[in-house]
C-alpha atoms as a PDB file:
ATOM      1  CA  UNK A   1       7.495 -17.410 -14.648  1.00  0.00           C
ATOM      2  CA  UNK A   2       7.793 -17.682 -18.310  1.00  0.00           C
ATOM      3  CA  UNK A   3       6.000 -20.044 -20.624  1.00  0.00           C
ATOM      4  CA  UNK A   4       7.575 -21.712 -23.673  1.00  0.00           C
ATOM      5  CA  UNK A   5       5.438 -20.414 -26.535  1.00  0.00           C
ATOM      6  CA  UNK A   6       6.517 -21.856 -30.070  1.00  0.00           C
ATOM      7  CA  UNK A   7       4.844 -20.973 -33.087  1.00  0.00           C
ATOM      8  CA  UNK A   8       5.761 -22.429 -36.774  1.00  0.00           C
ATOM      9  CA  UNK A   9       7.980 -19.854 -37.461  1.00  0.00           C
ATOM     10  CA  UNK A  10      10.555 -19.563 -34.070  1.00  0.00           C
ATOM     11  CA  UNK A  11      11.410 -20.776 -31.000  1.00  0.00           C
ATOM     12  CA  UNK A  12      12.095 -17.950 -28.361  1.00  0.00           C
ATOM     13  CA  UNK A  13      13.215 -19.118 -24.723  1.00  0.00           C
ATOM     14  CA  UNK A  14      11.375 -20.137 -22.906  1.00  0.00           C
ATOM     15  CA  UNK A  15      -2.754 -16.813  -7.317  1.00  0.00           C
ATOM     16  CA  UNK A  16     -28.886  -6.697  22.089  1.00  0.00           C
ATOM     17  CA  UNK A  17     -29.628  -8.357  24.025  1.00  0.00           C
ATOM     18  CA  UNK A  18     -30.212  -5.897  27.014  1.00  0.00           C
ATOM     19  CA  UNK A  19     -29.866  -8.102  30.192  1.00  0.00           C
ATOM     20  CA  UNK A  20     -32.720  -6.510  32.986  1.00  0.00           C
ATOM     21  CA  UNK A  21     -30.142  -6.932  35.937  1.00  0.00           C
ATOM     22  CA  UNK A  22     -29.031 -10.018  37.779  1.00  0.00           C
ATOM     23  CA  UNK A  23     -32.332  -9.897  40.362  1.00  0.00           C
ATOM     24  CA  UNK A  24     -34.915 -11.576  37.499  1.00  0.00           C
ATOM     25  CA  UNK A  25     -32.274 -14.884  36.478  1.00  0.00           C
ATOM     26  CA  UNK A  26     -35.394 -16.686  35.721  1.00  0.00           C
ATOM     27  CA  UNK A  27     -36.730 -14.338  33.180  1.00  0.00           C
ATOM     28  CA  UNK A  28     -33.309 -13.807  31.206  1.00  0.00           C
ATOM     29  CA  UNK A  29     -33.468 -17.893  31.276  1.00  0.00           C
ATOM     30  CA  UNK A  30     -36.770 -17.747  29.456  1.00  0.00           C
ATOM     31  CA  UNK A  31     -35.780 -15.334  27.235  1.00  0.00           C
ATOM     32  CA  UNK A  32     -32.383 -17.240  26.139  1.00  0.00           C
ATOM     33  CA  UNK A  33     -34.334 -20.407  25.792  1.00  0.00           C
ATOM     34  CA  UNK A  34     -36.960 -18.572  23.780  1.00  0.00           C
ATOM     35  CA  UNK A  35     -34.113 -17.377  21.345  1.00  0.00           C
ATOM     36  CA  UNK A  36     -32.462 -20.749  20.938  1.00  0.00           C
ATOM     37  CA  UNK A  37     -35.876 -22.093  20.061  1.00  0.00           C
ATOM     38  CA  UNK A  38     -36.462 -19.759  17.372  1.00  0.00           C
ATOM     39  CA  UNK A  39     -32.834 -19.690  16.266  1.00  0.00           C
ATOM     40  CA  UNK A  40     -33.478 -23.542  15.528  1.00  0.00           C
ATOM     41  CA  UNK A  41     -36.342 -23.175  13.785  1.00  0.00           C
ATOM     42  CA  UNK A  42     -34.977 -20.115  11.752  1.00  0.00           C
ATOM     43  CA  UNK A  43     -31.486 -22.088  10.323  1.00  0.00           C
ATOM     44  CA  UNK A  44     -28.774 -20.570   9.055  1.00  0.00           C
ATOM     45  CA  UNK A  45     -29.042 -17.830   6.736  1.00  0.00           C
ATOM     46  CA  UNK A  46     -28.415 -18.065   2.582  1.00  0.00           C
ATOM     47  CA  UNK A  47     -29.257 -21.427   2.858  1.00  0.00           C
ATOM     48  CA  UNK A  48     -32.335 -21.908   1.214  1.00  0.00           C
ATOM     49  CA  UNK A  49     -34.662 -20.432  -0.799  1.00  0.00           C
ATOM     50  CA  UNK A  50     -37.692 -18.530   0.411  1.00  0.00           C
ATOM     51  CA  UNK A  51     -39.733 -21.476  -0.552  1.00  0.00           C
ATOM     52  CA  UNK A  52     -37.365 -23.641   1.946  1.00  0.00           C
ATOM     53  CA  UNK A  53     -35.632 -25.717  -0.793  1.00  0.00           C
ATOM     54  CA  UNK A  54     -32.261 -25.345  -2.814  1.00  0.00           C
ATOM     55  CA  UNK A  55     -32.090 -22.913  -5.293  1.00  0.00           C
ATOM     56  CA  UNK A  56     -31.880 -24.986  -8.723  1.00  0.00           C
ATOM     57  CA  UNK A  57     -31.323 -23.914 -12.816  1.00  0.00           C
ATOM     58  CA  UNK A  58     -34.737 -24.158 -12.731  1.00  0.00           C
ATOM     59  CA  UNK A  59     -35.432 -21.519 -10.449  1.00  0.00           C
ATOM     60  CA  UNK A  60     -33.805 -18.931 -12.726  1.00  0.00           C
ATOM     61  CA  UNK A  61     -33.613 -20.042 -16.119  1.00  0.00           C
ATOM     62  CA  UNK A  62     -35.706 -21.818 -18.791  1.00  0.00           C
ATOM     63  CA  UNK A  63     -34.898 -24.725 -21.382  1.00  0.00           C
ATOM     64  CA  UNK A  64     -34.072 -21.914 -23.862  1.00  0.00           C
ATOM     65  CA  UNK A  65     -31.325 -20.617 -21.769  1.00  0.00           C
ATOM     66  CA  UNK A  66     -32.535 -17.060 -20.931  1.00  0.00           C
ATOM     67  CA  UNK A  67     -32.356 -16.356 -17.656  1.00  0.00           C
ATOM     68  CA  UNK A  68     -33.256 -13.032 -15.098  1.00  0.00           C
ATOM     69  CA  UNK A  69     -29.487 -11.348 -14.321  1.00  0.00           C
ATOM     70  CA  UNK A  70     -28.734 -12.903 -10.204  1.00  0.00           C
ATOM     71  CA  UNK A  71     -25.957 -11.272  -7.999  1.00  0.00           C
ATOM     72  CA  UNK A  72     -22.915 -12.469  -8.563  1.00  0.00           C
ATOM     73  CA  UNK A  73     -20.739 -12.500 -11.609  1.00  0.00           C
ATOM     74  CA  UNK A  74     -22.835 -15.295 -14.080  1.00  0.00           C
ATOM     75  CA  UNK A  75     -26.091 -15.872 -15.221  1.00  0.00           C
ATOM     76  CA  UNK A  76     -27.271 -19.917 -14.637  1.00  0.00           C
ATOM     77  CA  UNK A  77     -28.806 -20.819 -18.202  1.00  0.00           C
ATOM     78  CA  UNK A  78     -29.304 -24.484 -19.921  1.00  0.00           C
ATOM     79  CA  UNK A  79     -28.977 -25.148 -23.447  1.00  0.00           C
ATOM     80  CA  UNK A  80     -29.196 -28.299 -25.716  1.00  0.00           C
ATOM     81  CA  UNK A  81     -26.694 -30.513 -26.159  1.00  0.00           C
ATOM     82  CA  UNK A  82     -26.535 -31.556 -30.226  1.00  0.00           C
ATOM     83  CA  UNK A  83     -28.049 -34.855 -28.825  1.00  0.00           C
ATOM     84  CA  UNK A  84     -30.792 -33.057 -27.640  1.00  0.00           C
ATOM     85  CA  UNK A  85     -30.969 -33.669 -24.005  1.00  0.00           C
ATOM     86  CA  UNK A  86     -30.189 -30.610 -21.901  1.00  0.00           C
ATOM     87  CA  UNK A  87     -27.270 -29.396 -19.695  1.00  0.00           C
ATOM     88  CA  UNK A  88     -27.587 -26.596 -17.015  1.00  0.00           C
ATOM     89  CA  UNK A  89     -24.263 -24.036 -17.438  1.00  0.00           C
ATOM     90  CA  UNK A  90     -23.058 -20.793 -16.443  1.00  0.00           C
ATOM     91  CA  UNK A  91     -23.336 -17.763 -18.979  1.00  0.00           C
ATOM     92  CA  UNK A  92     -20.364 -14.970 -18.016  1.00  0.00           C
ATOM     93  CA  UNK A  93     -20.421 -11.259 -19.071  1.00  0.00           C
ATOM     94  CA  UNK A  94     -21.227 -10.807 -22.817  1.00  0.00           C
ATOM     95  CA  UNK A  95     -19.836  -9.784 -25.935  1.00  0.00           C
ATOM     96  CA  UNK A  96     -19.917 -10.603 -30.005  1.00  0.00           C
ATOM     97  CA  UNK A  97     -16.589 -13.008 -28.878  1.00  0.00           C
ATOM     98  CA  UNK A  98     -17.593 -16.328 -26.694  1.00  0.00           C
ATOM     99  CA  UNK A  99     -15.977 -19.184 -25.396  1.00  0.00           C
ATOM    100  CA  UNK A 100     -17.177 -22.202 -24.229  1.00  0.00           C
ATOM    101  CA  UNK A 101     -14.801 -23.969 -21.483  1.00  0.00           C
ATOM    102  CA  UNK A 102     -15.228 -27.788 -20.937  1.00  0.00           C
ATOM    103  CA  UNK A 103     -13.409 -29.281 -17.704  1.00  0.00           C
ATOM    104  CA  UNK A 104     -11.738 -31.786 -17.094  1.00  0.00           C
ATOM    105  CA  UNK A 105     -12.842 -36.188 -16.256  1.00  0.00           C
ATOM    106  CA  UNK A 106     -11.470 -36.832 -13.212  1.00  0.00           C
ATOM    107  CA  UNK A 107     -14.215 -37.535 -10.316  1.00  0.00           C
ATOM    108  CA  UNK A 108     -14.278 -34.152  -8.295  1.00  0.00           C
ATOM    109  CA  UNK A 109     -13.391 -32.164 -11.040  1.00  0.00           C
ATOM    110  CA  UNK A 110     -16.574 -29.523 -12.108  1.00  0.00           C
ATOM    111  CA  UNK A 111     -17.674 -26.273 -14.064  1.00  0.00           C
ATOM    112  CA  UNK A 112     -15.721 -24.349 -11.037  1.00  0.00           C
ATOM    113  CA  UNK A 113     -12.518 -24.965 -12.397  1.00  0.00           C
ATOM    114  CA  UNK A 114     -12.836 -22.808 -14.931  1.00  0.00           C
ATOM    115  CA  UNK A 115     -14.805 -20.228 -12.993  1.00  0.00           C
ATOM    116  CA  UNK A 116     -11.939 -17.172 -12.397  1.00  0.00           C
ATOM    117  CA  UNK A 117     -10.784 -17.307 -15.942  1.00  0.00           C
ATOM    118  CA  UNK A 118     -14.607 -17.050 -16.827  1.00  0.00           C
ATOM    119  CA  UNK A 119     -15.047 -14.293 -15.357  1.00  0.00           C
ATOM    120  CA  UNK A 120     -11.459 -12.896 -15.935  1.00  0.00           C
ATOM    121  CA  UNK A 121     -13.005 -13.448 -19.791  1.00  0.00           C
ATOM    122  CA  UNK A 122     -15.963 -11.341 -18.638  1.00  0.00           C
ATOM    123  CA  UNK A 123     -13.911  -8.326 -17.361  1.00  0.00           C
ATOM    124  CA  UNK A 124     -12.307  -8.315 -20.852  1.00  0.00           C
ATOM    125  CA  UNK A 125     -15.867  -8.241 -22.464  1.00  0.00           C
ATOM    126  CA  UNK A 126     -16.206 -11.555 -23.946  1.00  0.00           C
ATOM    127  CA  UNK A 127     -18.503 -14.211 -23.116  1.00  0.00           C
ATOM    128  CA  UNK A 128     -17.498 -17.383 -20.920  1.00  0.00           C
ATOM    129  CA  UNK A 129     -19.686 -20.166 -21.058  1.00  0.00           C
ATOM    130  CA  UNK A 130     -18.846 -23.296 -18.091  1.00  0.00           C
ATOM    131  CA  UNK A 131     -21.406 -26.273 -18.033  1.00  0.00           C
ATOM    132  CA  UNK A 132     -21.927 -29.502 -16.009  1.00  0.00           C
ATOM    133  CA  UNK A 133     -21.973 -32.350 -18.687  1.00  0.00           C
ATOM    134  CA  UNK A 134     -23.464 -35.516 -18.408  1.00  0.00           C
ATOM    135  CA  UNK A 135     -20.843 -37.743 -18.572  1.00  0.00           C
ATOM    136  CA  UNK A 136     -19.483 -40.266 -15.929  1.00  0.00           C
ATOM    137  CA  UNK A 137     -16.332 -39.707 -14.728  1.00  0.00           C
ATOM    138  CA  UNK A 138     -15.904 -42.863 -12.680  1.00  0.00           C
ATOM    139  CA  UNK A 139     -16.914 -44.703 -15.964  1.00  0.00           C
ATOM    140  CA  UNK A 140     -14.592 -42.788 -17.788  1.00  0.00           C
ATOM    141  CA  UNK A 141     -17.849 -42.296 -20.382  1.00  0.00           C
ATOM    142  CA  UNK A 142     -16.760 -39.421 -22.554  1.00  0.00           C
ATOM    143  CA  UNK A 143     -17.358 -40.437 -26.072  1.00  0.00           C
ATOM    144  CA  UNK A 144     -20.819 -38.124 -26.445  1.00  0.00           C
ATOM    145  CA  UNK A 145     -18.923 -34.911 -24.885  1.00  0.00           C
ATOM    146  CA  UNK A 146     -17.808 -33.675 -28.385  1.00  0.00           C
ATOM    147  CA  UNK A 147     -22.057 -33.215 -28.529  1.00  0.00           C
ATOM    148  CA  UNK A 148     -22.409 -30.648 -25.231  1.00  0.00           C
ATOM    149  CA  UNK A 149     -19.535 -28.649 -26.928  1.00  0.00           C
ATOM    150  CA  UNK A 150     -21.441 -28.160 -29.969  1.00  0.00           C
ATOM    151  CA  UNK A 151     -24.572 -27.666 -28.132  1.00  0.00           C
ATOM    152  CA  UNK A 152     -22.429 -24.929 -26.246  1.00  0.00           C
ATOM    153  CA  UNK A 153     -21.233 -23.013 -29.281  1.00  0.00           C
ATOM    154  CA  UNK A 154     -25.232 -23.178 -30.925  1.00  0.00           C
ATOM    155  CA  UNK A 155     -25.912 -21.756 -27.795  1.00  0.00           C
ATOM    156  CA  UNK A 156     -23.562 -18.676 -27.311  1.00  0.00           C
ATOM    157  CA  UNK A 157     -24.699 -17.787 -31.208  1.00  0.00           C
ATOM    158  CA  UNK A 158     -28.073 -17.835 -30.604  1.00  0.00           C
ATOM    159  CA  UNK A 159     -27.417 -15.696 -27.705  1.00  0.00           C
ATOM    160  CA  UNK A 160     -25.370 -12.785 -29.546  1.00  0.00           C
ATOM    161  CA  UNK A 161     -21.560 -14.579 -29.857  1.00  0.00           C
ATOM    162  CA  UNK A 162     -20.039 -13.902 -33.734  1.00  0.00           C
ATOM    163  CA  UNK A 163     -16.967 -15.450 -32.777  1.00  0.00           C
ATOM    164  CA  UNK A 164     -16.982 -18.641 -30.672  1.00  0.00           C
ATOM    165  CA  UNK A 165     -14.118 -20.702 -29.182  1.00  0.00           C
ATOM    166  CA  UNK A 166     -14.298 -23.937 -28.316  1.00  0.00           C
ATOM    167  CA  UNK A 167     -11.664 -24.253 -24.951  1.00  0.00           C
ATOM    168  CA  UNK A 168     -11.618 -27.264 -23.004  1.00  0.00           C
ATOM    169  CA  UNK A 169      -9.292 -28.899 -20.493  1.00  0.00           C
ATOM    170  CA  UNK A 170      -7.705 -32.712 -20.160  1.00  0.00           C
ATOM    171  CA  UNK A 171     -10.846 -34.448 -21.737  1.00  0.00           C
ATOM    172  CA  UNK A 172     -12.969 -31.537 -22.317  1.00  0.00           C
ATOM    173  CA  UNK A 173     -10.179 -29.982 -24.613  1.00  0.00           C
ATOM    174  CA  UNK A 174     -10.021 -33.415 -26.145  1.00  0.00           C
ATOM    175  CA  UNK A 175     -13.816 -33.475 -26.822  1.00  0.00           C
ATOM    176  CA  UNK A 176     -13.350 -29.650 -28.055  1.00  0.00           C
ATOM    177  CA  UNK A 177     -11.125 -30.582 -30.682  1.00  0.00           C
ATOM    178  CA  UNK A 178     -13.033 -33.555 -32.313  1.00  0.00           C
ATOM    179  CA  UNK A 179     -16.114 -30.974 -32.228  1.00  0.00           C
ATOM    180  CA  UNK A 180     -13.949 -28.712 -34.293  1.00  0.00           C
ATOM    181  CA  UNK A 181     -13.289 -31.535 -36.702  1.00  0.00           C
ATOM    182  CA  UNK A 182     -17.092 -31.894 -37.516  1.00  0.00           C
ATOM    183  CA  UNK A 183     -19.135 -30.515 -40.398  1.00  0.00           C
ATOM    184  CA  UNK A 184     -20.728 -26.918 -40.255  1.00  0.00           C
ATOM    185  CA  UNK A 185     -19.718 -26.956 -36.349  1.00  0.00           C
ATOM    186  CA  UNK A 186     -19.952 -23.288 -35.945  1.00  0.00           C
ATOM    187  CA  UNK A 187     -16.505 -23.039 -33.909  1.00  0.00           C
ATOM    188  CA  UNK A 188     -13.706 -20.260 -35.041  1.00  0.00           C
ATOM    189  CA  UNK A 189     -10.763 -21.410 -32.945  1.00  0.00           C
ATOM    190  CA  UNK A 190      -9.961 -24.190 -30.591  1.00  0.00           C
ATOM    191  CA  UNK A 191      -8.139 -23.804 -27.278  1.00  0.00           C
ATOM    192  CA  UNK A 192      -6.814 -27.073 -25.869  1.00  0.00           C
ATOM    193  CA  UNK A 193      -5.351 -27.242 -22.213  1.00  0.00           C
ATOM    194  CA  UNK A 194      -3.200 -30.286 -21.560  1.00  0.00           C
ATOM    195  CA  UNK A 195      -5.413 -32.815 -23.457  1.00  0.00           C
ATOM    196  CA  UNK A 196      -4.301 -36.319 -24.787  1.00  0.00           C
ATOM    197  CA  UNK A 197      -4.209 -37.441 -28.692  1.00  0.00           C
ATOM    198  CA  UNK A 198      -5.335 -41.082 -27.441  1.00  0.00           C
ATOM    199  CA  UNK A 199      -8.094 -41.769 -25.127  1.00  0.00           C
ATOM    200  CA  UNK A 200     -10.539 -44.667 -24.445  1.00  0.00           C
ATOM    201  CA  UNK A 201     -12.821 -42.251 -26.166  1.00  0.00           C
ATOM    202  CA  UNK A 202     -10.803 -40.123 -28.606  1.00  0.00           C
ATOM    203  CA  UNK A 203      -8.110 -41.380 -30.599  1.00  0.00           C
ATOM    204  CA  UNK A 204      -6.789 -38.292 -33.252  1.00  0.00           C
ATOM    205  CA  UNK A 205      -5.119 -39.370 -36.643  1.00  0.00           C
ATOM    206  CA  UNK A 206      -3.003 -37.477 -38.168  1.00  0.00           C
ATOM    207  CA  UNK A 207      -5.007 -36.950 -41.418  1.00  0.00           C
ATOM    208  CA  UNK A 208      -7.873 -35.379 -39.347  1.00  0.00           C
ATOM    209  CA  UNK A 209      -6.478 -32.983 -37.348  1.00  0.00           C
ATOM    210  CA  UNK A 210      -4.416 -31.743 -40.968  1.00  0.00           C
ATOM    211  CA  UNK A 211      -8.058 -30.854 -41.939  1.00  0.00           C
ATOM    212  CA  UNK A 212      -8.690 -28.109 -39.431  1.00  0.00           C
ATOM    213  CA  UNK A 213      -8.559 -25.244 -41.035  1.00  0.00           C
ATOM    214  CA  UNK A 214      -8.657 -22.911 -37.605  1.00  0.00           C
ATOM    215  CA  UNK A 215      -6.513 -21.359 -34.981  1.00  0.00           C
ATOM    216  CA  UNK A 216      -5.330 -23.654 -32.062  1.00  0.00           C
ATOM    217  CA  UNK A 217      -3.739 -23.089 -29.293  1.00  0.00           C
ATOM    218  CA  UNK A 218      -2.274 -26.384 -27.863  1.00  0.00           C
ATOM    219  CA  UNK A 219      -1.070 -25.838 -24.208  1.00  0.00           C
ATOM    220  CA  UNK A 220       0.336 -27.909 -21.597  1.00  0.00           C
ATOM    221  CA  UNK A 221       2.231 -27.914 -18.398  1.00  0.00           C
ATOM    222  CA  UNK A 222       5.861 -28.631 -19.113  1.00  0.00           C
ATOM    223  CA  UNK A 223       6.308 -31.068 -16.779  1.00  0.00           C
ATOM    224  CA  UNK A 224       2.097 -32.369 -17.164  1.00  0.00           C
ATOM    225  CA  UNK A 225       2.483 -35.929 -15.390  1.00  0.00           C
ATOM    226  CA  UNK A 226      -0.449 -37.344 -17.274  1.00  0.00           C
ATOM    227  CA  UNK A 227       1.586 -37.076 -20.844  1.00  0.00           C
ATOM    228  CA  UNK A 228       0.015 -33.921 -22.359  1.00  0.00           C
ATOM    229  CA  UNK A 229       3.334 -32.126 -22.966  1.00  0.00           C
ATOM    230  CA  UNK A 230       4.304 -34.761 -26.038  1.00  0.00           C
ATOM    231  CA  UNK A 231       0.378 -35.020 -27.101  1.00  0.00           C
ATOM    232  CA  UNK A 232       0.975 -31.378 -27.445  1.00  0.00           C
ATOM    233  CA  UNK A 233       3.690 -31.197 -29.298  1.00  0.00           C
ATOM    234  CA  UNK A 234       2.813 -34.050 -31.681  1.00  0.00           C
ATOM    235  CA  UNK A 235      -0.951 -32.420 -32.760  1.00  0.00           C
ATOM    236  CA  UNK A 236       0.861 -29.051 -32.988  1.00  0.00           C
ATOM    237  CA  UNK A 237       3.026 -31.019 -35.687  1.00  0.00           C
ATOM    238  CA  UNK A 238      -0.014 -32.503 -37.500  1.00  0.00           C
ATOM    239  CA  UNK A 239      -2.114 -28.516 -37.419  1.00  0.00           C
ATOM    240  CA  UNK A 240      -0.881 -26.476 -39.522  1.00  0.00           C
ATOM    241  CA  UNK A 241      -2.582 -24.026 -38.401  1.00  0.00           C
ATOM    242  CA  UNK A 242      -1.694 -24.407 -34.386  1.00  0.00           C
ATOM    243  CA  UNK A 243       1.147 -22.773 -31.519  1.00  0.00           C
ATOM    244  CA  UNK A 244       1.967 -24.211 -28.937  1.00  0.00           C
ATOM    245  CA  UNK A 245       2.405 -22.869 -25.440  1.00  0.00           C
ATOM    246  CA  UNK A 246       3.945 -24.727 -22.352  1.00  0.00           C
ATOM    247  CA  UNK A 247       4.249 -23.381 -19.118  1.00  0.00           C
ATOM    248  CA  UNK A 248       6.506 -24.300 -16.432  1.00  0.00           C
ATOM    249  CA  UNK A 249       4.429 -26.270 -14.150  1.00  0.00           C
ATOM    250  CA  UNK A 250       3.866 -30.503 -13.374  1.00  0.00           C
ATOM    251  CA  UNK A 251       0.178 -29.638 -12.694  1.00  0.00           C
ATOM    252  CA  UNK A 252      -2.488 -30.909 -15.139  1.00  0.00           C
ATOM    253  CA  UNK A 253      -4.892 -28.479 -16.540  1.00  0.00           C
ATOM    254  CA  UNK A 254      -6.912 -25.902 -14.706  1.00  0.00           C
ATOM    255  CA  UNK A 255      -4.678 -27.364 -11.729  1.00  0.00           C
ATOM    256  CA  UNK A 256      -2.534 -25.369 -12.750  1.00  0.00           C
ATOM    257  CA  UNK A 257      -5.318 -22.240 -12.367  1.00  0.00           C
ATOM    258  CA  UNK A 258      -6.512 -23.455  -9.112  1.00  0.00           C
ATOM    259  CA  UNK A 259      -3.067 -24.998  -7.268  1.00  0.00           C
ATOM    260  CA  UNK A 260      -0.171 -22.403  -8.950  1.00  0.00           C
ATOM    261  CA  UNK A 261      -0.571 -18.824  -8.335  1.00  0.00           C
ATOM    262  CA  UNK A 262       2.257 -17.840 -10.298  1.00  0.00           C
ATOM    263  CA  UNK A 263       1.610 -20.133 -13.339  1.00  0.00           C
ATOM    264  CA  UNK A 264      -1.766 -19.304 -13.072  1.00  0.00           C
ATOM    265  CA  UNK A 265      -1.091 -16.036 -14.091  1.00  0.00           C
ATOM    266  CA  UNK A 266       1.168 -16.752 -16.840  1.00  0.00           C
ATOM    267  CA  UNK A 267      -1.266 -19.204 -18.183  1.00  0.00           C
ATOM    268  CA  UNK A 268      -4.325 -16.847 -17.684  1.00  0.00           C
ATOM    269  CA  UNK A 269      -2.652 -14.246 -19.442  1.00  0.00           C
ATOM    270  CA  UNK A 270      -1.578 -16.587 -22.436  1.00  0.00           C
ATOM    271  CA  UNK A 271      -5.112 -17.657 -22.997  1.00  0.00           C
ATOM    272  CA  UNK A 272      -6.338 -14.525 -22.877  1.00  0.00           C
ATOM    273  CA  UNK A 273      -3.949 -13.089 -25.040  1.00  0.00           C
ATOM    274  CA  UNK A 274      -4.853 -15.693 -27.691  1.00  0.00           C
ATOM    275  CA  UNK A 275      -8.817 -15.239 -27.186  1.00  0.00           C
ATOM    276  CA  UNK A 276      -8.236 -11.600 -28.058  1.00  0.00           C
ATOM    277  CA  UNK A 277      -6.123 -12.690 -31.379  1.00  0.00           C
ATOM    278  CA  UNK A 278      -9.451 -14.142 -32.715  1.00  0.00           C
ATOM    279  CA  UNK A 279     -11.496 -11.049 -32.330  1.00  0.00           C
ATOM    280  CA  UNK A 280     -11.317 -11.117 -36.051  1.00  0.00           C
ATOM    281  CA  UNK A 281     -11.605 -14.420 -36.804  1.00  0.00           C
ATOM    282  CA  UNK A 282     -14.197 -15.449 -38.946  1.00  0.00           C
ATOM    283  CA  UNK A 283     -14.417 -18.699 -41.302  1.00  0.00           C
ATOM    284  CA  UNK A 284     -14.810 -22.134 -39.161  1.00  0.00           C
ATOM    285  CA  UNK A 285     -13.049 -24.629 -38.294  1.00  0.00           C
END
C-alpha cells in the first residue's frame, strides 16, 4: 500500500512419572495427591519474582535511569519529568540518534503501542525511548504532558543521544509538538502521528507553529476518523519547515501499527525513513 507523502516542493501519487504397576493404586494415589499439593503451593512459573512479588522499575533501575541490561529487547529506566516528579519508561537499543515516543489518551491505550517500532528503531541502531505518563485519560488531563516529553529528551542526552526526536501519537504527538515550541528544549525534529491542532489541552496558532525552526513530519491516516487528516494538512501549511505523509488507512495512530499489517509496514518504514534523514541534524527546534 502506498502512502501519500507531500513535501513543499511536489505532490507525487499517492503485520515421569513412572507408574509402579496397577497392584499398589493406593500408593500412586498418594503420590498424585502429593504432587498436586506441591504444584499448588509452587504456582505457575515467570510469575513472580524470587522474592514472591511483581517485578517493578524499582527492581531494576534507579531514579537516575541507569539500569542492569534484562532479557528481552529494552532496558526499564525512570527519568524526570521537567516538573520534577518521575516517570518509569522503557530505554531501546542505543545510539548518538534517540527518539522519544509518547502514546496516545484514550483509556487502554499504553507505552506498548509503540513497542515494535521501538525496537524496529533499535535494530537500526538508534535509541527508542516509550514511557507511562502520568496523566488521566478518563479525565482527559493532558495539559502537563508537553513536561514528560522534555523530561524524555533531557534524559536520552544525558544518556549518550546527540540527536533527539520528539515522536508522539494522537495526544502524545500533540504534547510533542508544543514541547518543540519551548525555549532551549533540546529537541532536533518532531514526528507527529495523527494528532489534533485543537484540544481541551492544546490549541496551536498559527504564529507559533511558524516559529519552529525544525524538521516535522506530520502524518495521518487518510481516512483518520478522529479528524487528524485536515489537522495535518493545516499545521503542515503553517511549518515551513514540515512534509506531510498520509497513509491509506481509517485507523488512528499506532492503530494503525497494531490493527493493519500492511499499513503498518508502510507507515513503519516512512518513520523510519525520516528518523534516519535527521542523522545529521543538529540546531533545535
Amino acid at each position: 500500500m502506498t502512502p501519500r507523502h507531500l513535501s513543499r516542493t511536489q505532490v507525487p501519487n499517492p503485520v515421569l512419572w513412572y507408574f509402579w504397576g496397577m497392584r499398589q493404586p493406593l500408593r500412586i494415589v498418594v503420590v498424585l495427591l502429593g504432587l498436586l499439593t506441591f504444584s499448588a503451593c509452587v504456582g505457575t512459573p515467570g510469575t513472580e519474582s524470587a522474592s514472591g512479588t511483581s517485578p517493578s522499575v524499582g527492581d531494576s533501575a534507579d531514579a537516575t535511569g541507569s539500569a542492569p541490561e534484562r532479557p528481552g529487547s529494552y532496558r526499564e529506566v525512570t527519568f524526570p519529568a521537567q516538573d520534577g516528579a518521575t516517570r518509569s519508561g522503557r530505554l531501546f537499543g542505543d545510539g548518538s540518534v534517540a527518539v522519544v515516543l509518547s502514546y496516545m489518551g484514550r483509556s487502554g491505550d499504553s507505552q506498548d503501542d509503540w513497542k515494535t517500532f521501538a525496537e524496529s528503531l533499535a535494530e537500526h541502531g538508534y535509541q527508542a525511548l516509550t514511557y507511562a505518563r502520568e496523566a488521566d485519560s478518563e479525565q482527559n488531563d493532558f495539559v502537563d504532558h508537553w513536561r514528560d516529553v522534555l523530561g524524555a529528551a533531557t534524559f536520552l542526552r544525558d544518556h549518550g543521544a546527540e540527536t533527539v526526536i520528539a515522536g508522539g501519537a494522537s495526544i502524545g504527538a500533540v504534547a510533542s509538538l508544543h514541547a518543540a515550541e519551548q525555549p532551549d528544549n533540546g529537541i532536533n525534529a518532531v514526528l507527529w502521528l495523527a494528532g489534533l491542532h485543537e484540544t481541551d489541552s492544546y490549541e496551536f496558532s498559527k504564529a507559533d507553529v511558524a516559529r519552529i525552526s525544525c524538521p516535522i513530519m506530520f502524518v495521518s491516516g487518510e481516512g483518520d476518523a478522529y479528524g487528524s487528516a485536515e489537522s495535518a494538512r493545516l499545521l503542515h501549511d503553517w511549518a515551513p519547515t514540515s512534509e506531510l505523509l498520509f497513509i491509506e488507512s481509517y485507523r488512528h495512530g499506532t492503530d494503525i501499527l497494531t490493527h493493519d499489517e500492511t499499513s503498518a509496514r508502510t507507515l513503519s518504514q516512512a518513520m523510519l525513513e525520516f528518523v534516519k534523514r535527521m542523522e545529521d541534524q543538529d540546531a533545535t527546534c
